[in-house]
Protein backbone atom coordinates (compact mmCIF):
# COMPACT_ATOMS: atom_id res chain seq x y z
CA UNK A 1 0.00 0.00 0.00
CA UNK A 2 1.61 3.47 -0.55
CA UNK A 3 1.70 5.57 2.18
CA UNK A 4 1.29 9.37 2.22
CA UNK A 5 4.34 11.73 3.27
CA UNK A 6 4.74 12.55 6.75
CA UNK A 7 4.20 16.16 5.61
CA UNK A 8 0.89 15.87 4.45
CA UNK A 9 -0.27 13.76 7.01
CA UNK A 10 0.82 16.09 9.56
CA UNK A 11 -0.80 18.91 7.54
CA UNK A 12 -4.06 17.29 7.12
CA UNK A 13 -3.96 16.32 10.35
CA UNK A 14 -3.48 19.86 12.09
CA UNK A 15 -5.95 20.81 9.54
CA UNK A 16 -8.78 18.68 10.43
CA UNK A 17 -8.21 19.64 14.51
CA UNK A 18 -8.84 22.84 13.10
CA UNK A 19 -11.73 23.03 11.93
CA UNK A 20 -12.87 20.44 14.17
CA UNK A 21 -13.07 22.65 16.80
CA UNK A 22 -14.29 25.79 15.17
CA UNK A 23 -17.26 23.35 14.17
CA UNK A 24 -17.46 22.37 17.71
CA UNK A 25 -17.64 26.20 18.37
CA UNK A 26 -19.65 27.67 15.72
CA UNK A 27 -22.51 25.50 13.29
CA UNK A 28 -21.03 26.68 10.01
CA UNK A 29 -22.19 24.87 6.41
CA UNK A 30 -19.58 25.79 4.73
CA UNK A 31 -16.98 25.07 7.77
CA UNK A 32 -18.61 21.06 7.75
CA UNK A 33 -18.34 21.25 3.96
CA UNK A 34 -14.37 21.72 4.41
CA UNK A 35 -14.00 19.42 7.88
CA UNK A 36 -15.87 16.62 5.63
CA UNK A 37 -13.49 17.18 2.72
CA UNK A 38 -10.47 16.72 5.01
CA UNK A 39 -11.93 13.96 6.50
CA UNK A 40 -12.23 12.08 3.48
CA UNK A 41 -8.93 12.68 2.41
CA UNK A 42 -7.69 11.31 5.58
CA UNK A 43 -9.41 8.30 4.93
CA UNK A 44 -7.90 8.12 1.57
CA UNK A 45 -4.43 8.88 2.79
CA UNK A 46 -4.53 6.39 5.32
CA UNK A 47 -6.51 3.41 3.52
CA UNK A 48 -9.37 3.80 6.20
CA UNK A 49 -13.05 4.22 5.67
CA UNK A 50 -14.04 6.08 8.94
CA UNK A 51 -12.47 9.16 10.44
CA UNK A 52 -11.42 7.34 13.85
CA UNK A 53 -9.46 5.06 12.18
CA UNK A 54 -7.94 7.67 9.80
CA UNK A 55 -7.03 9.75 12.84
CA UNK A 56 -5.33 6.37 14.47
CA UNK A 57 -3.38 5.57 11.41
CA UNK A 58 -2.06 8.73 10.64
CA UNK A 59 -1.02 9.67 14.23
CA UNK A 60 0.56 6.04 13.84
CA UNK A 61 2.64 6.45 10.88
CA UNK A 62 3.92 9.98 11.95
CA UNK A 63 5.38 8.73 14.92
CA UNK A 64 6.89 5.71 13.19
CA UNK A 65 8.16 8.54 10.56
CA UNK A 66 9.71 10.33 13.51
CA UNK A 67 11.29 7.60 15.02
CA UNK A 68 13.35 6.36 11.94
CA UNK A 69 14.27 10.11 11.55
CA UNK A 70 15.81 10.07 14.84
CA UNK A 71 17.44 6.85 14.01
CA UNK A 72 19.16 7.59 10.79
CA UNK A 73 19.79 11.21 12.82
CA UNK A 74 21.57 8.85 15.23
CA UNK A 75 23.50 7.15 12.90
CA UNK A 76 25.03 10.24 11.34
């Protein structure tokens, strides 16, 4: 399975906390229009179908992403 860059998972992942919580905060259309678009391309990202497990798999790989940074940091 390919596996989307650390970058972008970390971006959509800030970017879906965002707007999470200005949804939480205000009832906007077009704000739910944008949190479901990131959502879905979380899901696609990851290989997931739901947003839990999207959120889980992302927050998975970045940390495995980080770890073999530090490695190959520690190897230098």
């Amino acid at each position: 399975m390919l596996m989307a860059h650390p970058t972008v998972l970390a971006d959509l992942l800030e970017q879906y906390e965002i707007l999470r919580t200005r949804h939480d905060q205000e009832d906007n259309a077009q704000l739910l229009h944008r949190l479901n678009d990131v959502s879905y391309t979380l899901c696609v990202a990851t290989g997931t179908r739901d947003i839990g497990a999207a959120l889980t798999v992302a927050r998975r790989q970045l940390l495995g992403a980080r770890s073999e940074s530090q490695a190959v940091g520690a190897d230098a």
